[in-house]
PDB file of N, CA and C in Angstrom:
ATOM      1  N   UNK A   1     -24.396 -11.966  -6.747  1.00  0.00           N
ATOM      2  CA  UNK A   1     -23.806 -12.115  -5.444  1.00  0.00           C
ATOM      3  C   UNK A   1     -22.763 -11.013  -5.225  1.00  0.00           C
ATOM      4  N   UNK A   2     -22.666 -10.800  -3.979  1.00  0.00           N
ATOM      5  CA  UNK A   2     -21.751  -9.593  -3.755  1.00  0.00           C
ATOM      6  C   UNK A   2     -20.484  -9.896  -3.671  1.00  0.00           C
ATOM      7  N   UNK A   3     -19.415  -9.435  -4.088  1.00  0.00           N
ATOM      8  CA  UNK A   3     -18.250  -9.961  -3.485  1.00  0.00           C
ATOM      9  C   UNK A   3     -17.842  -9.517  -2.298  1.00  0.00           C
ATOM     10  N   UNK A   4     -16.956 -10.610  -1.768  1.00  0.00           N
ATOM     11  CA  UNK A   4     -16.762 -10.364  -0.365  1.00  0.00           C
ATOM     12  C   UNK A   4     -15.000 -10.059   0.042  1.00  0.00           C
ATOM     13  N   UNK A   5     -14.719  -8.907   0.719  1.00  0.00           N
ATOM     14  CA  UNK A   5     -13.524  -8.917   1.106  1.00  0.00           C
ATOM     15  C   UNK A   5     -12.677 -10.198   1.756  1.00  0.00           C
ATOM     16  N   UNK A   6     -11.367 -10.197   1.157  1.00  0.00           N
ATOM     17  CA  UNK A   6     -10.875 -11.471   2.160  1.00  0.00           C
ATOM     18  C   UNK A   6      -9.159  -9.978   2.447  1.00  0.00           C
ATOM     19  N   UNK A   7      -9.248 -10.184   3.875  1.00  0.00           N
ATOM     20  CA  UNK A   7      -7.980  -9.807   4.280  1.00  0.00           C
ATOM     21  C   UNK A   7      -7.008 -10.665   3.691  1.00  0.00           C
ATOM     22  N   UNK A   8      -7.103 -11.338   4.090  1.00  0.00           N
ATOM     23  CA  UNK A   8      -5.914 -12.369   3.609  1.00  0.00           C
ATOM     24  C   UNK A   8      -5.112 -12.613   2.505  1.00  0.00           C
ATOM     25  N   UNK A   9      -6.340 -12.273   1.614  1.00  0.00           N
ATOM     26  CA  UNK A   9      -5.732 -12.026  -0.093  1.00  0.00           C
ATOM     27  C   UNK A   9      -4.981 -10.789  -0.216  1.00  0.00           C
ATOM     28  N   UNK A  10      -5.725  -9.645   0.782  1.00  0.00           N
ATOM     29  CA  UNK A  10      -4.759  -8.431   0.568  1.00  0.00           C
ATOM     30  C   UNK A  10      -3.969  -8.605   0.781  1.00  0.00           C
ATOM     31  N   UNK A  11      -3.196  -9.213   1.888  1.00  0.00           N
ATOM     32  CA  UNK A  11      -1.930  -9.453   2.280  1.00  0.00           C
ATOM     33  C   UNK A  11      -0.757 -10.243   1.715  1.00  0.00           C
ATOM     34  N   UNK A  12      -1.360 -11.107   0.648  1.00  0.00           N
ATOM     35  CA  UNK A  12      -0.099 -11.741   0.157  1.00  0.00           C
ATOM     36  C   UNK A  12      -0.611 -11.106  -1.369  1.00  0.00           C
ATOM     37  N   UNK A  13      -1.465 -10.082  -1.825  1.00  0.00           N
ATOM     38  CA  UNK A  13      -0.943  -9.220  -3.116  1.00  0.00           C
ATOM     39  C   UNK A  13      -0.170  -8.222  -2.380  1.00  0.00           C
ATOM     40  N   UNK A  14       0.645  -7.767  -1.386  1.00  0.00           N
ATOM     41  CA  UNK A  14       1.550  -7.390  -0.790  1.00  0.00           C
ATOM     42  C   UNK A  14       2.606  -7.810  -1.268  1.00  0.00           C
ATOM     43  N   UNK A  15       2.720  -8.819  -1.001  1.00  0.00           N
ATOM     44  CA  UNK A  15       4.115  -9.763  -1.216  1.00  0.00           C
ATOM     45  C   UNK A  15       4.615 -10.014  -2.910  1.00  0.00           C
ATOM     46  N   UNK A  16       3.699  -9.114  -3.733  1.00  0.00           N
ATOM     47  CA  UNK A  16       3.410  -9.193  -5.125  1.00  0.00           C
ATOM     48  C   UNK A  16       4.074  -8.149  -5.710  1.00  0.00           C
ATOM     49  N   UNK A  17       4.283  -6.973  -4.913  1.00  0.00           N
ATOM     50  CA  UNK A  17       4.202  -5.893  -5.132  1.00  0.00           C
ATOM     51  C   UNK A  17       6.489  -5.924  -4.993  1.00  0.00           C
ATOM     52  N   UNK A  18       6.736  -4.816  -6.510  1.00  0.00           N
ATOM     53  CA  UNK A  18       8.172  -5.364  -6.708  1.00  0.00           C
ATOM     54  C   UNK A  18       9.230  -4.540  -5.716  1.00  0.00           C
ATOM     55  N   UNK A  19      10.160  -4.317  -5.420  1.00  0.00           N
ATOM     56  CA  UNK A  19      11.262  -3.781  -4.914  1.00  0.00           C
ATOM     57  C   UNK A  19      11.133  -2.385  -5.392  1.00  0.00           C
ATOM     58  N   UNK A  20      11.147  -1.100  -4.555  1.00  0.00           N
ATOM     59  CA  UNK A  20      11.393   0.142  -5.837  1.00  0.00           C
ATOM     60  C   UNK A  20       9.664   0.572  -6.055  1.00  0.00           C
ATOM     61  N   UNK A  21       8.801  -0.380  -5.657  1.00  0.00           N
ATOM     62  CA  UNK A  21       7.477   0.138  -6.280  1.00  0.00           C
ATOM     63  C   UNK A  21       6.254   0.337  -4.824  1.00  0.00           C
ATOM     64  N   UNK A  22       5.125   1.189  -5.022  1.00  0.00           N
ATOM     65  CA  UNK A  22       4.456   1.253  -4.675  1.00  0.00           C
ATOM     66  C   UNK A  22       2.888   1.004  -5.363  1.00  0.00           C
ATOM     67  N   UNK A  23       1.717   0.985  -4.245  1.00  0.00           N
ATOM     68  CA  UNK A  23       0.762   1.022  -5.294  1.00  0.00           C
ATOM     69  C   UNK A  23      -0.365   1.722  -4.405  1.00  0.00           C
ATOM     70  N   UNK A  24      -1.316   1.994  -5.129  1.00  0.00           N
ATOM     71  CA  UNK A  24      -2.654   3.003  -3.973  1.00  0.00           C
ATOM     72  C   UNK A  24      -3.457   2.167  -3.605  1.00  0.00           C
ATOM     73  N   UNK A  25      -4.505   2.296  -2.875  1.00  0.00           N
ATOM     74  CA  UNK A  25      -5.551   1.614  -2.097  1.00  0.00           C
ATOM     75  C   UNK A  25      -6.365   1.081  -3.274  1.00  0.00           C
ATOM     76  N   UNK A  26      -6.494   1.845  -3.836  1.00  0.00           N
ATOM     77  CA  UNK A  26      -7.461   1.725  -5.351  1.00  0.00           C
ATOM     78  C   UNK A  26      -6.759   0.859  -6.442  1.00  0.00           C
ATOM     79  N   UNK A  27      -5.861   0.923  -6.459  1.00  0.00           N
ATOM     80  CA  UNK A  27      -5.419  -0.313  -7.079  1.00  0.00           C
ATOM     81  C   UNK A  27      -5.290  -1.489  -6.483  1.00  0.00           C
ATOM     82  N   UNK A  28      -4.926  -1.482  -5.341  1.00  0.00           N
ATOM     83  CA  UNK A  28      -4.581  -2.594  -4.405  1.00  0.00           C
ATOM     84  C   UNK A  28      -6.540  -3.573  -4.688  1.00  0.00           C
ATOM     85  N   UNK A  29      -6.756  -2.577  -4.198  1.00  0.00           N
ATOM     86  CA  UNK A  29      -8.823  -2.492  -4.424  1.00  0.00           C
ATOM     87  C   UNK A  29      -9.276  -3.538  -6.068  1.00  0.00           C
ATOM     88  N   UNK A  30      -8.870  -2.960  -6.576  1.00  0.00           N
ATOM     89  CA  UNK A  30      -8.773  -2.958  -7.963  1.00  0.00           C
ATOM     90  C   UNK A  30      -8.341  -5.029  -8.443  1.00  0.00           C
ATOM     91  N   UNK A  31      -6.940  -5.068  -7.815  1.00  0.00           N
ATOM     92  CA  UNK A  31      -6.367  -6.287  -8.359  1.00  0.00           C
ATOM     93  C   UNK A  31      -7.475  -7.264  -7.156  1.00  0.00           C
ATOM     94  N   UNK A  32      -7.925  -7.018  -6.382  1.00  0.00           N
ATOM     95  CA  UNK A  32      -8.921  -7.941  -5.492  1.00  0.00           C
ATOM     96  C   UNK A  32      -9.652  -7.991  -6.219  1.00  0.00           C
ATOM     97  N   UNK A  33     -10.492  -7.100  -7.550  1.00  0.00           N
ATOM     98  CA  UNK A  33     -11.479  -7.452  -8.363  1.00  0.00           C
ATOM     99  C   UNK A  33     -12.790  -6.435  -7.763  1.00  0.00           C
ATOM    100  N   UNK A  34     -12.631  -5.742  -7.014  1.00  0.00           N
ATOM    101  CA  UNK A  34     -13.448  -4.553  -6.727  1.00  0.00           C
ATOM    102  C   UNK A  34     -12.889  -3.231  -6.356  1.00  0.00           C
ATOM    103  N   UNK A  35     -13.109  -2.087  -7.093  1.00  0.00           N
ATOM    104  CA  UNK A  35     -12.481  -1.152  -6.771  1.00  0.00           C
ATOM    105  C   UNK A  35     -13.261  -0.473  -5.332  1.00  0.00           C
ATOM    106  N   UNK A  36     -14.166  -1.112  -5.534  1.00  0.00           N
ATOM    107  CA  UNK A  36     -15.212  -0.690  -4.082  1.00  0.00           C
ATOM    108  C   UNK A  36     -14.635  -1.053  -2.839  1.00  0.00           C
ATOM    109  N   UNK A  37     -13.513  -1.655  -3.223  1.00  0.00           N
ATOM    110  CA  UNK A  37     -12.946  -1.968  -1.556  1.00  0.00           C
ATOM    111  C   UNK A  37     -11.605  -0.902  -0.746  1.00  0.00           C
ATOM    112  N   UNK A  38     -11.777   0.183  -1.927  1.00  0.00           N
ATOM    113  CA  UNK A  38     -10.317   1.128  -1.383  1.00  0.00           C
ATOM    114  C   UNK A  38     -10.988   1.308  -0.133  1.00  0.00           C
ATOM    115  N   UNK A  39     -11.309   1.723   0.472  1.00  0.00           N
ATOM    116  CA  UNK A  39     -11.210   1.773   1.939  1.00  0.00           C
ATOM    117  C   UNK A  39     -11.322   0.399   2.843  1.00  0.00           C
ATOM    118  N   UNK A  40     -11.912  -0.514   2.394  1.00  0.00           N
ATOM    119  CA  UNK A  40     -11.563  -1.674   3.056  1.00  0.00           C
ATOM    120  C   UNK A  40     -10.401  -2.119   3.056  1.00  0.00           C
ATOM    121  N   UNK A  41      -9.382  -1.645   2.208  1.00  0.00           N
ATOM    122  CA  UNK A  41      -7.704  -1.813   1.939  1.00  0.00           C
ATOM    123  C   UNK A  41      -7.563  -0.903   3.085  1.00  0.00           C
ATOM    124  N   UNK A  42      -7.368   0.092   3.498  1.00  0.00           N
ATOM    125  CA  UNK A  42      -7.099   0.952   4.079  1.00  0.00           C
ATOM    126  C   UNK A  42      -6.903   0.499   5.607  1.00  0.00           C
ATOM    127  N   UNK A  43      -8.575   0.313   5.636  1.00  0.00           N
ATOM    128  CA  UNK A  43      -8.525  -0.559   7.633  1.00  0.00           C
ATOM    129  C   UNK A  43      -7.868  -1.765   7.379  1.00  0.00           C
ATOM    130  N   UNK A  44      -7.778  -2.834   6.627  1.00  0.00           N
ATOM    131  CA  UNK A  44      -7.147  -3.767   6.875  1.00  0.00           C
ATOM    132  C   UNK A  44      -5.604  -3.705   6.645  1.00  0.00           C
ATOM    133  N   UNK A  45      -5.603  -2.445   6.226  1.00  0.00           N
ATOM    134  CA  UNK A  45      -3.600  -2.278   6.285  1.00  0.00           C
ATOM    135  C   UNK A  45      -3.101  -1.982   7.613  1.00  0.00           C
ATOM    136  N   UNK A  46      -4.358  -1.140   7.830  1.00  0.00           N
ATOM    137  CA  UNK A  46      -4.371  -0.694   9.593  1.00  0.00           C
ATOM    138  C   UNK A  46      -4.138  -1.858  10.296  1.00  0.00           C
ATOM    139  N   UNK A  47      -4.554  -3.002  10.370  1.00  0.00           N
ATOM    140  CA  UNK A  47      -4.651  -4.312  10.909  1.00  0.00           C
ATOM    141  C   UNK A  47      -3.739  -4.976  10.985  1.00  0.00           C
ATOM    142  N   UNK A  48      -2.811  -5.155   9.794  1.00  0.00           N
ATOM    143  CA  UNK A  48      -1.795  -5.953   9.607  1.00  0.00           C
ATOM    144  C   UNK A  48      -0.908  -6.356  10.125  1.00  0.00           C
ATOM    145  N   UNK A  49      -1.326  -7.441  10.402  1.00  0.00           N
ATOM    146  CA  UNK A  49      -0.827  -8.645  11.594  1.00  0.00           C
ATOM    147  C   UNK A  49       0.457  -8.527  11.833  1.00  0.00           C
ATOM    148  N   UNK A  50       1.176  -8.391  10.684  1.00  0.00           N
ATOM    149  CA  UNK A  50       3.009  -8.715  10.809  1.00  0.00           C
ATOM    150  C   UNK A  50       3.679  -7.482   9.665  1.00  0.00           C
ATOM    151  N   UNK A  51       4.246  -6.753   9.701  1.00  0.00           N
ATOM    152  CA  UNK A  51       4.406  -5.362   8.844  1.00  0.00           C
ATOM    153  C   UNK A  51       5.704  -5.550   8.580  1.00  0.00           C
ATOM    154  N   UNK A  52       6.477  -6.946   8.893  1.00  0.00           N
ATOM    155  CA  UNK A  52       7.791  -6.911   8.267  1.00  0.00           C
ATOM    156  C   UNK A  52       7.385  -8.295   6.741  1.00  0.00           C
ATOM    157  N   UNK A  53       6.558  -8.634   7.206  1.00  0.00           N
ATOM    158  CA  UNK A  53       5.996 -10.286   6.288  1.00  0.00           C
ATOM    159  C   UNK A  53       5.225  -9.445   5.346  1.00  0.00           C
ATOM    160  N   UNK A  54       4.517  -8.612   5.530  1.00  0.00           N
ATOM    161  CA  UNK A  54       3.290  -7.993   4.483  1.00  0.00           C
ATOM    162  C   UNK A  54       3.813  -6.646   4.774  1.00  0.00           C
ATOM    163  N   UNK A  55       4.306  -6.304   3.342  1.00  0.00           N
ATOM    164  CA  UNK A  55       4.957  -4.427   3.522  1.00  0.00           C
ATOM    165  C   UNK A  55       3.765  -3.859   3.211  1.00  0.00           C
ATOM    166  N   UNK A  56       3.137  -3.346   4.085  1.00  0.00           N
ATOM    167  CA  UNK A  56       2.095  -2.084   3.522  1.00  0.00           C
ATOM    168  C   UNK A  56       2.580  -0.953   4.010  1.00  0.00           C
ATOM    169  N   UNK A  57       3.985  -0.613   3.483  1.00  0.00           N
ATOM    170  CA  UNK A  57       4.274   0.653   3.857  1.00  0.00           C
ATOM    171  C   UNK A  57       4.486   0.556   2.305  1.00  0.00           C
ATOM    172  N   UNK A  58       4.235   0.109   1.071  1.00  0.00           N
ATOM    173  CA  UNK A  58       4.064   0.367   0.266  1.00  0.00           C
ATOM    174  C   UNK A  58       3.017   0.617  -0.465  1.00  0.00           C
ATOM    175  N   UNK A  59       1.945   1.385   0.426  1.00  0.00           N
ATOM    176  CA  UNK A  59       0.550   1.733  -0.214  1.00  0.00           C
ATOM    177  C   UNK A  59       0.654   3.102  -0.048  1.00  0.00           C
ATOM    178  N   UNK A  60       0.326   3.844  -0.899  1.00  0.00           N
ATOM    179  CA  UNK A  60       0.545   5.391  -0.780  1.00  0.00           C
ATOM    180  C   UNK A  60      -1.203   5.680  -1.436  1.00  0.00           C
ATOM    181  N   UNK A  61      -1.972   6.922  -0.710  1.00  0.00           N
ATOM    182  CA  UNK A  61      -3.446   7.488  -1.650  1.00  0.00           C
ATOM    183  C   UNK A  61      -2.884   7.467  -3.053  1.00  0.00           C
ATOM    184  N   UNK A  62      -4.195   8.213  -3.787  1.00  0.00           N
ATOM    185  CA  UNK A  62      -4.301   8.002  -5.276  1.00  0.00           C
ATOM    186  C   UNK A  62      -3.246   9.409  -5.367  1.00  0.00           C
ATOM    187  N   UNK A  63      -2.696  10.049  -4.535  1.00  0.00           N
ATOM    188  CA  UNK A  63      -2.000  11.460  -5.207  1.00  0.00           C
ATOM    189  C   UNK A  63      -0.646  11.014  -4.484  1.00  0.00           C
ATOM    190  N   UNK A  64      -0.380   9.472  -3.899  1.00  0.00           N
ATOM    191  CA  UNK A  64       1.108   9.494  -3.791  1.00  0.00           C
ATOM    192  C   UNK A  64       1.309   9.692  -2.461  1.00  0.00           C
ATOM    193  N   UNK A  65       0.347   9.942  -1.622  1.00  0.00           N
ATOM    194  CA  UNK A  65       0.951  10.430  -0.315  1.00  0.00           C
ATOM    195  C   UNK A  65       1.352   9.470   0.770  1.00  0.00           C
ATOM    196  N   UNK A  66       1.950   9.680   1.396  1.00  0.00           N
ATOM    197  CA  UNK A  66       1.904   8.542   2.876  1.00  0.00           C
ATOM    198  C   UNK A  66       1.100   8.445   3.905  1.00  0.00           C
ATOM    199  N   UNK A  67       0.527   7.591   4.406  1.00  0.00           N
ATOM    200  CA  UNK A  67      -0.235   7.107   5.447  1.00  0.00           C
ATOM    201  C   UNK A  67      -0.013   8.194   6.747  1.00  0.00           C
ATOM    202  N   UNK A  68      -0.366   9.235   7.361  1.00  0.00           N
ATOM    203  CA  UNK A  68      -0.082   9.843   8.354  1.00  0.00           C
ATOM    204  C   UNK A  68      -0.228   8.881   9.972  1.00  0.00           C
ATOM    205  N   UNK A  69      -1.030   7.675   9.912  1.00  0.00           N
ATOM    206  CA  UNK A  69      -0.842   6.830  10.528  1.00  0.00           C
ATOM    207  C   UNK A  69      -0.758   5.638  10.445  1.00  0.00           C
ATOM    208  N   UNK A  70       0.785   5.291   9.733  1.00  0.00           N
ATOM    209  CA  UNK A  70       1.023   3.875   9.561  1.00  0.00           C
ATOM    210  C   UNK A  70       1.076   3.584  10.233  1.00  0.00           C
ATOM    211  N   UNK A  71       0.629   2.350  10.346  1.00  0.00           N
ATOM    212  CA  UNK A  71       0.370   1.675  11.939  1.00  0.00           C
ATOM    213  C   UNK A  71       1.843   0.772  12.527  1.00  0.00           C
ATOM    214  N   UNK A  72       2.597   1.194  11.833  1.00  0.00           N
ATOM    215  CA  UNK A  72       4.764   0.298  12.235  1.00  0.00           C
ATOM    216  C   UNK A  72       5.301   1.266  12.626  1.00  0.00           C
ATOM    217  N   UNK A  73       4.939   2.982  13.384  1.00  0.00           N
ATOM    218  CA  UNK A  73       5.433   3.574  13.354  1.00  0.00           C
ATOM    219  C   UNK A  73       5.657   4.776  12.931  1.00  0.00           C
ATOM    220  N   UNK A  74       4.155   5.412  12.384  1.00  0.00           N
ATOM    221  CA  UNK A  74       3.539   6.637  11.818  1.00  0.00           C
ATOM    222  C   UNK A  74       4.601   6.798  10.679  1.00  0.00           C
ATOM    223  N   UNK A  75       4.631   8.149   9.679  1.00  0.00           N
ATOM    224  CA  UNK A  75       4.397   8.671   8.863  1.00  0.00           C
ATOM    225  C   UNK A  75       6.017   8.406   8.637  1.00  0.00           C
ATOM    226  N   UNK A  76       7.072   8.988   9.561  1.00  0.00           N
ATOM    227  CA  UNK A  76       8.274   8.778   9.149  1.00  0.00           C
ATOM    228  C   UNK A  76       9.067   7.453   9.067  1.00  0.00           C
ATOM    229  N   UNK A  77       8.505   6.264  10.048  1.00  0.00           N
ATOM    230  CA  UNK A  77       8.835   5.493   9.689  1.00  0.00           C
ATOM    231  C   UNK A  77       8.358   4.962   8.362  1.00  0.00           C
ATOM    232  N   UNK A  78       7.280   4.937   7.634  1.00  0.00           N
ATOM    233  CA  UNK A  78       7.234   4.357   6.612  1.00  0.00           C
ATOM    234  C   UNK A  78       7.868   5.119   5.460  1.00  0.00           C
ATOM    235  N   UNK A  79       8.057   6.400   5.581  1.00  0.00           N
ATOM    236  CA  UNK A  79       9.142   7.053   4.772  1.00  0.00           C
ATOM    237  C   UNK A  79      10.345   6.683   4.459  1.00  0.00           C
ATOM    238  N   UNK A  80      11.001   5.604   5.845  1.00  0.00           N
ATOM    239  CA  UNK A  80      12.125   5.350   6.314  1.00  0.00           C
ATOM    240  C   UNK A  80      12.000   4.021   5.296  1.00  0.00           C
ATOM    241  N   UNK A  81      10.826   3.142   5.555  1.00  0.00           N
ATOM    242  CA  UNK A  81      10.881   2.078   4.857  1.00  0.00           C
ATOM    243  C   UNK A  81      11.530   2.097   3.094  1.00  0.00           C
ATOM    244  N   UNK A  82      10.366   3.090   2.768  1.00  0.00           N
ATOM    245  CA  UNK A  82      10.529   3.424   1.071  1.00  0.00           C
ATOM    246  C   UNK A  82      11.809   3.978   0.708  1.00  0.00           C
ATOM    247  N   UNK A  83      11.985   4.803   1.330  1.00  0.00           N
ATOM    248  CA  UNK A  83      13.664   5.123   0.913  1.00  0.00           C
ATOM    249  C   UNK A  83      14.853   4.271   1.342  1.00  0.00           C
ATOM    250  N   UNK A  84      14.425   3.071   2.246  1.00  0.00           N
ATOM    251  CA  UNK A  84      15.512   2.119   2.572  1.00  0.00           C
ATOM    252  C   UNK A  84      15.584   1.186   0.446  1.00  0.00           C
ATOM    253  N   UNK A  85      14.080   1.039   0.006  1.00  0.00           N
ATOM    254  CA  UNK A  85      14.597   0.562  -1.305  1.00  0.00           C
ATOM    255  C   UNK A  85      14.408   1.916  -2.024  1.00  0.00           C
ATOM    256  N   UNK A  86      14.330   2.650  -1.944  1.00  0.00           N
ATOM    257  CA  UNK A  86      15.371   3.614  -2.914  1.00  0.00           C
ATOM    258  C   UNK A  86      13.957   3.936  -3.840  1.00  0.00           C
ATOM    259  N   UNK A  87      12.970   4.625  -2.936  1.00  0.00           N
ATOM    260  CA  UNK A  87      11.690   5.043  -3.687  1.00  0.00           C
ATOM    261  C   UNK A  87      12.062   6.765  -2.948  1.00  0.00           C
ATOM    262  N   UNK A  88      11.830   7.480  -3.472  1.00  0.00           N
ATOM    263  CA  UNK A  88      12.222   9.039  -3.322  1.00  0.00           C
ATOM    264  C   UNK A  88      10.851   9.215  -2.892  1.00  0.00           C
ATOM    265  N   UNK A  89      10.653  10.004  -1.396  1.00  0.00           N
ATOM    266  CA  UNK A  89       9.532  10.820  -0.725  1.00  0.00           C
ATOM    267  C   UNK A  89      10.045  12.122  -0.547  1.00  0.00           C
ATOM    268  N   UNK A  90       9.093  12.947  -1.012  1.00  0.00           N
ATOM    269  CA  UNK A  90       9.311  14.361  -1.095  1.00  0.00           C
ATOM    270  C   UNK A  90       8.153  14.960  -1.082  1.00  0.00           C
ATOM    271  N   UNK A  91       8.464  15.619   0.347  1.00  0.00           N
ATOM    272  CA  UNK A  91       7.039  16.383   0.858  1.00  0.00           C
ATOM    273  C   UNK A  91       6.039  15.456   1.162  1.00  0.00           C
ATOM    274  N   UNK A  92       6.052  14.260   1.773  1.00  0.00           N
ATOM    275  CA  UNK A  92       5.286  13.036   1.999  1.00  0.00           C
ATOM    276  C   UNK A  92       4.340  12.756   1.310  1.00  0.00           C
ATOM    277  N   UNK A  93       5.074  12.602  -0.080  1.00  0.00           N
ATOM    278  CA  UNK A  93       4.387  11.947  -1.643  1.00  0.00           C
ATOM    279  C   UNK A  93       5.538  11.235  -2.214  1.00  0.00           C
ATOM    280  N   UNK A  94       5.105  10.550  -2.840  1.00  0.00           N
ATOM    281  CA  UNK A  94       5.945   9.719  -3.874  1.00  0.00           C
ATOM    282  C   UNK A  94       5.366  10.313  -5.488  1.00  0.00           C
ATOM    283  N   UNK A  95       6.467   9.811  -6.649  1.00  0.00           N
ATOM    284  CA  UNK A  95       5.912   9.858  -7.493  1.00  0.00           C
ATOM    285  C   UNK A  95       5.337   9.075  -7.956  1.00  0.00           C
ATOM    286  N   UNK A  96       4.351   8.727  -8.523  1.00  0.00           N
ATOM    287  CA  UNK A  96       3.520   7.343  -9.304  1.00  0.00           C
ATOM    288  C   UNK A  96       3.576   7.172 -10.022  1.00  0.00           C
ATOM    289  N   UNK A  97       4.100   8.096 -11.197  1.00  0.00           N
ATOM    290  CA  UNK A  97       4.617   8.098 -12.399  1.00  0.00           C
ATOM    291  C   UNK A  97       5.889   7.300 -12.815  1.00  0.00           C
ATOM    292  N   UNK A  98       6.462   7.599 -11.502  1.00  0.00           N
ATOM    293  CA  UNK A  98       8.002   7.158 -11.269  1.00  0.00           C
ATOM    294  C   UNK A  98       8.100   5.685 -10.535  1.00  0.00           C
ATOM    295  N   UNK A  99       7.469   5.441  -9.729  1.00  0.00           N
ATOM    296  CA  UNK A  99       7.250   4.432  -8.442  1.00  0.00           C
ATOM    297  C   UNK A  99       6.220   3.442  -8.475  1.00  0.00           C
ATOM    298  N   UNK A 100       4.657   4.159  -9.411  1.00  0.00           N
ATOM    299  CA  UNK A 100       4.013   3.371  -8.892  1.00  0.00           C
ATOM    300  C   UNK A 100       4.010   1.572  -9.777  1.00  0.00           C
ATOM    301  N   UNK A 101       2.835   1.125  -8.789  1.00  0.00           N
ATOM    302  CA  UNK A 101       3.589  -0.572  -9.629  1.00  0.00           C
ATOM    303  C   UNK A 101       1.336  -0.971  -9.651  1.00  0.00           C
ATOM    304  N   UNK A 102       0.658  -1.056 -11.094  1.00  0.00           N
ATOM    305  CA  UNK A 102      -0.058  -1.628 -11.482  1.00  0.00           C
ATOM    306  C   UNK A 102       0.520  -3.014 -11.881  1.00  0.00           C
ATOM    307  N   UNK A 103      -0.437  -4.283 -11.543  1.00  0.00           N
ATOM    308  CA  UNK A 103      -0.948  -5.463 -11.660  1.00  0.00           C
ATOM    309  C   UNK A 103      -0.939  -5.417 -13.553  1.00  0.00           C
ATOM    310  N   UNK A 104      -2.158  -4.781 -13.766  1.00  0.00           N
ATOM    311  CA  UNK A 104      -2.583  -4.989 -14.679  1.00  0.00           C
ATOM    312  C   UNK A 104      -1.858  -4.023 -16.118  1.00  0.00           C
TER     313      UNK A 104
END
């Protein structure tokens, strides 16, 4: 059987995700139990109903970068977000080395 995306689950492994940290589509993908869903993370971040309840301004690509269209306010506001907890963007990347936050 195939597995099936649930928005919903993406949204409260949001709420999972710690103070200070970020994580990529592919991981986000990943802790749902299919890595086949990084782009289904992607549109449904696009979607996201309430962006102060579910932070997906803490999803950065696999090289760290920021969303050029976060949907709370494009690229600088979610910059604005991450550096309000004290995650360093430079050159609209983060480090992952430094920042990022695996589940597993």
């Amino acid at each position: 059987m195939k597995p099936v995306f649930d928005a919903k689950a993406l949204y409260e492994l949001l709420l999972v995700i710690p103070r200070g940290k970020v994580v990529t589509y592919a991981t986000l993908a990943e802790m749902m139990g299919n890595r086949g869903f990084a782009r289904a993370v992607g549109n449904a971040l696009h979607k996201n109903p309430d962006g102060d309840k579910y932070p997906c301004y803490k999803v950065v690509n696999a090289k760290g970068q920021l969303a050029p269209a976060f949907v709370f306010g494009g690229i600088d506001e979610q910059k604005r977000r991450l550096e309000a907890e004290g995650i360093e963007v430079k050159d609209g990347r983060v480090d992952l080395e430094k920042y990022g936050y695996n589940l597993f």
